[in-house]
PDB file of N, CA and C in Angstrom:
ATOM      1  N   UNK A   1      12.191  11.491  31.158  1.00  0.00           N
ATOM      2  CA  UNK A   1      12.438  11.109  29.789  1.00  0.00           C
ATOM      3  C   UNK A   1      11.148  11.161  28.968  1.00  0.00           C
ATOM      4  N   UNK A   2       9.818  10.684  29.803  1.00  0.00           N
ATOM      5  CA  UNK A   2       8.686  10.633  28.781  1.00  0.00           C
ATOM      6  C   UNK A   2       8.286  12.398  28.138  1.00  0.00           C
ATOM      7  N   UNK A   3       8.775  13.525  29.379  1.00  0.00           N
ATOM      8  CA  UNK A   3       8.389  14.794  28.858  1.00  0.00           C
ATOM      9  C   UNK A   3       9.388  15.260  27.773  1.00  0.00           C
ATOM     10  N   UNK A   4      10.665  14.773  27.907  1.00  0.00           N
ATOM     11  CA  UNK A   4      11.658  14.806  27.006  1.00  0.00           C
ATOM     12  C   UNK A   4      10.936  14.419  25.753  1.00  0.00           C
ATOM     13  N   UNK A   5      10.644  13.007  25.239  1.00  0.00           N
ATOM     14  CA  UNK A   5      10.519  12.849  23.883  1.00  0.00           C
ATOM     15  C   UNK A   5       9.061  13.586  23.909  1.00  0.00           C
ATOM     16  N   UNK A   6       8.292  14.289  24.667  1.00  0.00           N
ATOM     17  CA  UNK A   6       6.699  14.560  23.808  1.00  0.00           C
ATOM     18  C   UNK A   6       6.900  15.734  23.505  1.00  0.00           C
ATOM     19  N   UNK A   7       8.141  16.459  24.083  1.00  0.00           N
ATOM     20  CA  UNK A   7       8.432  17.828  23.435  1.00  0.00           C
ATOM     21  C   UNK A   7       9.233  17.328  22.233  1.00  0.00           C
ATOM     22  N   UNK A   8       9.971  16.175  22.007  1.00  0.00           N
ATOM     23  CA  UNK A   8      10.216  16.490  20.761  1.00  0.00           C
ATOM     24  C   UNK A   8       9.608  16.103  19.785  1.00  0.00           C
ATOM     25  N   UNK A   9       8.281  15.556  20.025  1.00  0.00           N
ATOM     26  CA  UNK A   9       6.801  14.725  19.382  1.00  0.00           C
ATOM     27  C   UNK A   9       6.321  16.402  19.065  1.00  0.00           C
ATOM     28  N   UNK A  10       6.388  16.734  19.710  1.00  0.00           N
ATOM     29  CA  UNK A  10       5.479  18.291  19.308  1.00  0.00           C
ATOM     30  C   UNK A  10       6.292  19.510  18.885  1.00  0.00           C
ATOM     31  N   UNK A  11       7.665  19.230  18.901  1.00  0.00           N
ATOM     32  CA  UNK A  11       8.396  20.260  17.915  1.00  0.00           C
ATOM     33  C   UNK A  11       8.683  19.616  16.752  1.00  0.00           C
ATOM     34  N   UNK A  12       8.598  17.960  16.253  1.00  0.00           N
ATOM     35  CA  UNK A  12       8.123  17.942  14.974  1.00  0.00           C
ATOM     36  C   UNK A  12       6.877  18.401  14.517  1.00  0.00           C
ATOM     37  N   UNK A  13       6.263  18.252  15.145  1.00  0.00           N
ATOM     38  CA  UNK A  13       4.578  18.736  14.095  1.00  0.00           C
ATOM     39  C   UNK A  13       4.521  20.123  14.406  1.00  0.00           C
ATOM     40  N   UNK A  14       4.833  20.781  14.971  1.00  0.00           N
ATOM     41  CA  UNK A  14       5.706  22.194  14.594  1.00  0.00           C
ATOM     42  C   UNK A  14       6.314  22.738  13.518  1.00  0.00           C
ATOM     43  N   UNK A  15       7.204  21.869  13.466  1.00  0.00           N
ATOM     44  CA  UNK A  15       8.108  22.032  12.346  1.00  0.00           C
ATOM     45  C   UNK A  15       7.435  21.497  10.978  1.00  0.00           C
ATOM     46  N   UNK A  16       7.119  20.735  11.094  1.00  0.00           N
ATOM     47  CA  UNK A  16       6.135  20.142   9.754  1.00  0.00           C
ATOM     48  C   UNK A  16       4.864  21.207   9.489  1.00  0.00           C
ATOM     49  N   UNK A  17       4.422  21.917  10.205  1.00  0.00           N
ATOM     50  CA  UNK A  17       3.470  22.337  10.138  1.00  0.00           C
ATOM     51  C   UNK A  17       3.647  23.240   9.082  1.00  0.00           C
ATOM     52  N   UNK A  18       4.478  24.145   9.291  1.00  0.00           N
ATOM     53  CA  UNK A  18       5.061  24.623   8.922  1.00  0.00           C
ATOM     54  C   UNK A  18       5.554  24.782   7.473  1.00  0.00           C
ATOM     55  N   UNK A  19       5.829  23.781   6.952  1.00  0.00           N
ATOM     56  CA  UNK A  19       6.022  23.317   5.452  1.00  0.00           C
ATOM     57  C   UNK A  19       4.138  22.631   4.985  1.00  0.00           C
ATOM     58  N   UNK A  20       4.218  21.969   5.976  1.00  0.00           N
ATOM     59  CA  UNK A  20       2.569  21.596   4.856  1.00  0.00           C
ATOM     60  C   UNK A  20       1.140  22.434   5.803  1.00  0.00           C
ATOM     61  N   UNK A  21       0.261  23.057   4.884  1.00  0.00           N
ATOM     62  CA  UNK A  21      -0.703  23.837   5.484  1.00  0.00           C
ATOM     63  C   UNK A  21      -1.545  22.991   5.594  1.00  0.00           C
ATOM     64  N   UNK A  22      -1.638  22.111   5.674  1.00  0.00           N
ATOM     65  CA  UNK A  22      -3.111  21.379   6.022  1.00  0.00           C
ATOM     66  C   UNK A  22      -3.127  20.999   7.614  1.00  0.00           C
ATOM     67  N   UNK A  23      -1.494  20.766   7.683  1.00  0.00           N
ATOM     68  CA  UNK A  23      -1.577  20.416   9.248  1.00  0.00           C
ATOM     69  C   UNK A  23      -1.769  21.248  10.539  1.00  0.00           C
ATOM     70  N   UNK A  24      -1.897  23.003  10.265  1.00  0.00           N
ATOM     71  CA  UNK A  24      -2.467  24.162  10.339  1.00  0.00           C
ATOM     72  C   UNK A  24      -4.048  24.032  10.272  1.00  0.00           C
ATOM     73  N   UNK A  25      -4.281  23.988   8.746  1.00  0.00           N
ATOM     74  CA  UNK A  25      -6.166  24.309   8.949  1.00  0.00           C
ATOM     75  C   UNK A  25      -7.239  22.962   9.256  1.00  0.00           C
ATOM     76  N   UNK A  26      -6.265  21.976   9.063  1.00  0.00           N
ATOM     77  CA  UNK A  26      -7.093  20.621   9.883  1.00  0.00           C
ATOM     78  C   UNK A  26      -7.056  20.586  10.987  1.00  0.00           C
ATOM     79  N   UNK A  27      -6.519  20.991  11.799  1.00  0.00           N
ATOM     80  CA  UNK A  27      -5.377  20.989  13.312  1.00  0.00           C
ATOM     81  C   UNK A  27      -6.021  20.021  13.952  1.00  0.00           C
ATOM     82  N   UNK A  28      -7.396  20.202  14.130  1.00  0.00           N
ATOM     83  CA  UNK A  28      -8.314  19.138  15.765  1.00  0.00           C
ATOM     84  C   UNK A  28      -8.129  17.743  14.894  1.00  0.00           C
ATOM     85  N   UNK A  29      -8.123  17.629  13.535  1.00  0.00           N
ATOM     86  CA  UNK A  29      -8.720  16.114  13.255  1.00  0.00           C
ATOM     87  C   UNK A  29      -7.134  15.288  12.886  1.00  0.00           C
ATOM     88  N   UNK A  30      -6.095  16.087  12.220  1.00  0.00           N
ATOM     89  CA  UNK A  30      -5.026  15.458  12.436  1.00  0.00           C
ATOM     90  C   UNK A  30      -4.218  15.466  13.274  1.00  0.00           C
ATOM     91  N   UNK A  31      -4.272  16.595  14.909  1.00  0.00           N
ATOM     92  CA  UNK A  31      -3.412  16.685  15.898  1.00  0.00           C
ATOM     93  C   UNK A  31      -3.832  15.402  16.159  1.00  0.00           C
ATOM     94  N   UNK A  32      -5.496  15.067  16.439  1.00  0.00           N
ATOM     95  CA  UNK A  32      -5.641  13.634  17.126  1.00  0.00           C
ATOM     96  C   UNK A  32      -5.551  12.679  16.267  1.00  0.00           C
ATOM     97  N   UNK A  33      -4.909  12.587  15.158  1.00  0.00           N
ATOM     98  CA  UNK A  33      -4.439  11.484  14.572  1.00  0.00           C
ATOM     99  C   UNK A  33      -3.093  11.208  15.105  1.00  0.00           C
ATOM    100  N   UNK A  34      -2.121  12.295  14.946  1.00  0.00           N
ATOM    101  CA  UNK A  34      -0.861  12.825  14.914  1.00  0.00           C
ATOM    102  C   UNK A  34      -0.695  11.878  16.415  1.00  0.00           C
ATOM    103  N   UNK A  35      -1.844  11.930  17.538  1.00  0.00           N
ATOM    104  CA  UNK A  35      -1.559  11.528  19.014  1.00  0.00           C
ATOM    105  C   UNK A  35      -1.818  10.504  18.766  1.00  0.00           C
ATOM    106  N   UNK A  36      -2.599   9.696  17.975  1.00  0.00           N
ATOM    107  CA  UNK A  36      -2.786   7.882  18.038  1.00  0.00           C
ATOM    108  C   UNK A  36      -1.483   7.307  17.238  1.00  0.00           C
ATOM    109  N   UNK A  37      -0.962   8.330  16.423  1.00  0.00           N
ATOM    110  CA  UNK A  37       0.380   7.862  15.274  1.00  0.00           C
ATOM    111  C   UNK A  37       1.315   7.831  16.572  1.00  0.00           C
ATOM    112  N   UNK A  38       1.564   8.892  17.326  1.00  0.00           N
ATOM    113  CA  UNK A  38       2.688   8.870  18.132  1.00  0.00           C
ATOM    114  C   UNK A  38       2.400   7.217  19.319  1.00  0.00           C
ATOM    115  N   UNK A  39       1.307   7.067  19.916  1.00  0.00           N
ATOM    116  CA  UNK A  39       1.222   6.218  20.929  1.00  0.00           C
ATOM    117  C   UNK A  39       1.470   4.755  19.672  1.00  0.00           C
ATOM    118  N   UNK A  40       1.074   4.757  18.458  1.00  0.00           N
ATOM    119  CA  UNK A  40       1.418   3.503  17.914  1.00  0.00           C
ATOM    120  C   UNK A  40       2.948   3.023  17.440  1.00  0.00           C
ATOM    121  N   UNK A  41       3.776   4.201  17.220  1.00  0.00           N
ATOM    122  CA  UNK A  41       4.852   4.377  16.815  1.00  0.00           C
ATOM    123  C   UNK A  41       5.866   3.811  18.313  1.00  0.00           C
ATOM    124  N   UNK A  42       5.472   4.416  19.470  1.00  0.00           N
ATOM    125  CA  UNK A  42       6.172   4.402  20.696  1.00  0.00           C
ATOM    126  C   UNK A  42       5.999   2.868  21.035  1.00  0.00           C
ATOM    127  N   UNK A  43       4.819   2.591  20.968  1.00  0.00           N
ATOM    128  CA  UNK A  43       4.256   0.918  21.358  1.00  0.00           C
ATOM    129  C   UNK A  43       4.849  -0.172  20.819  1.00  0.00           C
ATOM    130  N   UNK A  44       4.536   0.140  19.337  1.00  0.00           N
ATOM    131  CA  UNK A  44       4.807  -0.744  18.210  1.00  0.00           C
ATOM    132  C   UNK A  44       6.340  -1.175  18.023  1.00  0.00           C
ATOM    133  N   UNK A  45       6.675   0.020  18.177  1.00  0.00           N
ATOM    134  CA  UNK A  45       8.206  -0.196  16.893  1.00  0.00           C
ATOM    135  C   UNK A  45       9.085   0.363  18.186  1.00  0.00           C
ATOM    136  N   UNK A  46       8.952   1.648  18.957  1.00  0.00           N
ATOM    137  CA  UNK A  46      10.259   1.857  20.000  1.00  0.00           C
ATOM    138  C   UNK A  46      10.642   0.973  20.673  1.00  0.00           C
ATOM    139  N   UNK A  47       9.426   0.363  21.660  1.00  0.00           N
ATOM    140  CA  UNK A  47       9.304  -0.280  22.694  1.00  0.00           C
ATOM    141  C   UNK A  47       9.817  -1.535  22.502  1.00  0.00           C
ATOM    142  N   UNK A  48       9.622  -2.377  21.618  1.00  0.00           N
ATOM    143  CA  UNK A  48      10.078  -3.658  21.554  1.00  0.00           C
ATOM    144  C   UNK A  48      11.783  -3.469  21.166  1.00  0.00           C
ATOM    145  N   UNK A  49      12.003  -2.183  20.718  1.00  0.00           N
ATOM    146  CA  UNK A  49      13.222  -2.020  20.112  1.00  0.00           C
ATOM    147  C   UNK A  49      14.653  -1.813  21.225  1.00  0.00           C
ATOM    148  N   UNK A  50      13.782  -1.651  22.598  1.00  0.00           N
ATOM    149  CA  UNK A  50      14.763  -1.176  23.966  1.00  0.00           C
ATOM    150  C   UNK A  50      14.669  -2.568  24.735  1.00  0.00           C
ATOM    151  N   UNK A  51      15.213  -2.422  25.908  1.00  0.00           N
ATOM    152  CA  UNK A  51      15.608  -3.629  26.874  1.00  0.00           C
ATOM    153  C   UNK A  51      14.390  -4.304  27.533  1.00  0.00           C
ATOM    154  N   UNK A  52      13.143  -3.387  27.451  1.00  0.00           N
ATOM    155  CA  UNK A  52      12.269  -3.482  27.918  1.00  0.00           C
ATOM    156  C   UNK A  52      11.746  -4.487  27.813  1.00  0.00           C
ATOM    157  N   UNK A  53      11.320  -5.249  28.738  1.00  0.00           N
ATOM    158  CA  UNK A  53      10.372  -6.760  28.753  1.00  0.00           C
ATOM    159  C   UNK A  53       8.997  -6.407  28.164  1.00  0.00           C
ATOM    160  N   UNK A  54       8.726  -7.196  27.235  1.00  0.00           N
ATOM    161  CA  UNK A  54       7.719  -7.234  26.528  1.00  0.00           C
ATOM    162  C   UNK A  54       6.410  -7.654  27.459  1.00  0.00           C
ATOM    163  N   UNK A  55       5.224  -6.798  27.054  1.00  0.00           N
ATOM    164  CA  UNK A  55       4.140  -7.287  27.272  1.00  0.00           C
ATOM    165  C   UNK A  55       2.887  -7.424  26.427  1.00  0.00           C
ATOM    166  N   UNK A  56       1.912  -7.785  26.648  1.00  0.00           N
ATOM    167  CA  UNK A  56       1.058  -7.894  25.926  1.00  0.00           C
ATOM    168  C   UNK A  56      -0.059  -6.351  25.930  1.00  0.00           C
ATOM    169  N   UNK A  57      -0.830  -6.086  24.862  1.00  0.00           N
ATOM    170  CA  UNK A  57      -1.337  -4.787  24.857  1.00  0.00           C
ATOM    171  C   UNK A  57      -2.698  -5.478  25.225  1.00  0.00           C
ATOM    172  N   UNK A  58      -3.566  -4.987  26.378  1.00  0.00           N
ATOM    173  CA  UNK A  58      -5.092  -5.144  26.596  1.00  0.00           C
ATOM    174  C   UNK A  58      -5.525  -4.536  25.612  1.00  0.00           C
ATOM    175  N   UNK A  59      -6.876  -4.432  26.044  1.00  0.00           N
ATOM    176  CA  UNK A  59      -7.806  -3.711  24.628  1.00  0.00           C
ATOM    177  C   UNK A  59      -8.066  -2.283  25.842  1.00  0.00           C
ATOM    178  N   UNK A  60      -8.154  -2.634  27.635  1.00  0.00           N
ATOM    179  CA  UNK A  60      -8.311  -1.287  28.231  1.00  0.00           C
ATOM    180  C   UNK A  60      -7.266  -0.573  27.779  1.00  0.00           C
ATOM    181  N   UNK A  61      -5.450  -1.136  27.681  1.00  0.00           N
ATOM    182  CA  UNK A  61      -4.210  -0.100  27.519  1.00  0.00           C
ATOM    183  C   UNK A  61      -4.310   0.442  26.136  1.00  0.00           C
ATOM    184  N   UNK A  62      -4.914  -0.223  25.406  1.00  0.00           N
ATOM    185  CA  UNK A  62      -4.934   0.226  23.985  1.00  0.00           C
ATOM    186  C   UNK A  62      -5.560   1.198  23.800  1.00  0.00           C
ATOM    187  N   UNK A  63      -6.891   1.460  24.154  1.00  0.00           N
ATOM    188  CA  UNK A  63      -8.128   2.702  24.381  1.00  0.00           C
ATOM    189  C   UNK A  63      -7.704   3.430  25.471  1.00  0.00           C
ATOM    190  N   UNK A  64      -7.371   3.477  26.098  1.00  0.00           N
ATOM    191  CA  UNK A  64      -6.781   4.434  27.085  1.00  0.00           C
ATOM    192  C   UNK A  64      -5.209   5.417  26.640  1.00  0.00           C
ATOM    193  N   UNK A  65      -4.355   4.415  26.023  1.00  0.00           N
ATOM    194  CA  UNK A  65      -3.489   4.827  25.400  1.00  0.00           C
ATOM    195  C   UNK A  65      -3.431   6.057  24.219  1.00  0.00           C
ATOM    196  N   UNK A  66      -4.445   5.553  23.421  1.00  0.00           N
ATOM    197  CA  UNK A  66      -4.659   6.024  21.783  1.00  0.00           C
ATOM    198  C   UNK A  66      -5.410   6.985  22.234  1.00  0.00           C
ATOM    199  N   UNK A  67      -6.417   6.888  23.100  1.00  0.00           N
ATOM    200  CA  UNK A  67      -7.267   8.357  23.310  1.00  0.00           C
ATOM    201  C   UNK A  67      -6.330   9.351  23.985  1.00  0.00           C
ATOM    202  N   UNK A  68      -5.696   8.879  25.183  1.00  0.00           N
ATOM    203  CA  UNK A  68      -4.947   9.719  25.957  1.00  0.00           C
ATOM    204  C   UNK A  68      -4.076  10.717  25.238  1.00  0.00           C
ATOM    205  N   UNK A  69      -3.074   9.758  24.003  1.00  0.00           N
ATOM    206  CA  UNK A  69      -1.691  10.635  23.587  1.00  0.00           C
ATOM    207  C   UNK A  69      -2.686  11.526  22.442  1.00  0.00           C
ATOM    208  N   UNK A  70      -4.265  10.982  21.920  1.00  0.00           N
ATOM    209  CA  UNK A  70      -4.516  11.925  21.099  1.00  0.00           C
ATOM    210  C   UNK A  70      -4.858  13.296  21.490  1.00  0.00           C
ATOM    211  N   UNK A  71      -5.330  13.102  22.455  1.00  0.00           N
ATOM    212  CA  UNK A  71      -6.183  14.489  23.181  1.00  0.00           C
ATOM    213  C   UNK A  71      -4.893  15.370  24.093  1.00  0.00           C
ATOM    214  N   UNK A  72      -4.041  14.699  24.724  1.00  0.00           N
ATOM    215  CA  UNK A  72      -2.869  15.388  25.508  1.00  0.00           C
ATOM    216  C   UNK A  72      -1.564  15.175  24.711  1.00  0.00           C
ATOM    217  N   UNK A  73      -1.158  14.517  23.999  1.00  0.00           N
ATOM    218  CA  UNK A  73      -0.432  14.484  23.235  1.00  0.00           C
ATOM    219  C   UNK A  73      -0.428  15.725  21.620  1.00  0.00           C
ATOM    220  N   UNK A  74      -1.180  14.863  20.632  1.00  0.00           N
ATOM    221  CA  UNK A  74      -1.633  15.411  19.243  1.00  0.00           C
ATOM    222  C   UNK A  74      -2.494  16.373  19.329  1.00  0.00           C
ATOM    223  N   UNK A  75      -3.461  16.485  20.321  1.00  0.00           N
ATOM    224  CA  UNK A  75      -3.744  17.977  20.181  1.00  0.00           C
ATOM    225  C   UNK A  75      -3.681  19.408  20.277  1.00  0.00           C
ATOM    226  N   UNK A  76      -2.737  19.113  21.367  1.00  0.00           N
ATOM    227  CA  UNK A  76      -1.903  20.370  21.914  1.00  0.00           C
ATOM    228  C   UNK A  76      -0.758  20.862  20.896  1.00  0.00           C
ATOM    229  N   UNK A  77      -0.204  19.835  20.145  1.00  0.00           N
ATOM    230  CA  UNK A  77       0.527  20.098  19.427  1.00  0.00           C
ATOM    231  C   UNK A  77       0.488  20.367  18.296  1.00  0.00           C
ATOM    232  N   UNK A  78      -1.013  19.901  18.005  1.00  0.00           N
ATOM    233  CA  UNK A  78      -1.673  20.637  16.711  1.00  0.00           C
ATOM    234  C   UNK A  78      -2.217  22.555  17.258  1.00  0.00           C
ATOM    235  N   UNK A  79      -2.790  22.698  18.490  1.00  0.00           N
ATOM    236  CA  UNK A  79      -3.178  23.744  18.683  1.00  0.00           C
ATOM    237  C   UNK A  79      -1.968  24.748  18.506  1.00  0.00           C
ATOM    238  N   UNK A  80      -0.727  24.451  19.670  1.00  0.00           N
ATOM    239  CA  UNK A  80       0.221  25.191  19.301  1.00  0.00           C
ATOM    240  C   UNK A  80       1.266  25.415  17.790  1.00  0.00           C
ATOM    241  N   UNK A  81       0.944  24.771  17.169  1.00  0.00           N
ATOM    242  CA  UNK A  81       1.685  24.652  15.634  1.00  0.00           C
ATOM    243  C   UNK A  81       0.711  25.972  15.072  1.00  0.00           C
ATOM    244  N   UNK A  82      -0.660  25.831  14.893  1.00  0.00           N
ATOM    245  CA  UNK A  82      -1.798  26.947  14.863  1.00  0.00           C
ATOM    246  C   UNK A  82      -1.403  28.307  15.300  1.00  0.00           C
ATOM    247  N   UNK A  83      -1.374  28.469  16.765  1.00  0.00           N
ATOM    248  CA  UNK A  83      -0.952  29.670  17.489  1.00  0.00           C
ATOM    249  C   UNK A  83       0.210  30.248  16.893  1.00  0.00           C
ATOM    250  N   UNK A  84       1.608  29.086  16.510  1.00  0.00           N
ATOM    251  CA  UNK A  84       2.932  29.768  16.185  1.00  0.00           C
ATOM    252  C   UNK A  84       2.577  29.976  14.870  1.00  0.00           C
ATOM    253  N   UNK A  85       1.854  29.150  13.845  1.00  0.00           N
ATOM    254  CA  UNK A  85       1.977  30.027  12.891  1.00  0.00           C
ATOM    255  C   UNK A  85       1.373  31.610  12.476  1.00  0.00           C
ATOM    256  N   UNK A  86       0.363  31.268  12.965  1.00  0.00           N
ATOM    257  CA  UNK A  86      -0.835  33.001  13.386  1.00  0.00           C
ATOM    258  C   UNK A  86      -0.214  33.873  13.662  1.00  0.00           C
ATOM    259  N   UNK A  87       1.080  33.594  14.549  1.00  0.00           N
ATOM    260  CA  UNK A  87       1.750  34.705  15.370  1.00  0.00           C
ATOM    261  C   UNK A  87       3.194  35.455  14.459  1.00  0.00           C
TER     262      UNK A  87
END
């Protein structure tokens, strides 16, 4: 399920890309925004929203989190939004 929603995390900013050009010629500085928006969005607002027992966020899960989905998350999906439009 988690590869499920990050493909569809990265065929929106695909698709957005698409309509706005900045998210094209900025790509490195808003893909890794795009990856701290997605890990805050999933944390914040999904997570408490499912069955899931709540926990508390460390400051290690938090920095580990926000860097992780930016760099493997938001950036890949900024690179490939780049590639598909070029192509």
């Amino acid at each position: 399920m988690h590869f499920a929603i990050a493909l569809v995390v990265a065929t929106i900013y695909i698709l957005a890309s698409r309509r706005v050009a900045v998210l094209r010629t900025q790509w490195v500085l808003l893909g890794l925004l795009y990856g701290a928006a997605v890990w805050a969005v999933m944390n914040l607002v999904v997570l408490p929203l499912t069955a899931v027992a709540p926990s508390s966020i460390t400051t290690a899960a938090l920095v580990n989190g926000v860097i992780s989905h930016a760099l493997f998350v938001g950036l890949p999906s900024a690179f490939f939004a780049k590639k598909v439009a070029a192509s």
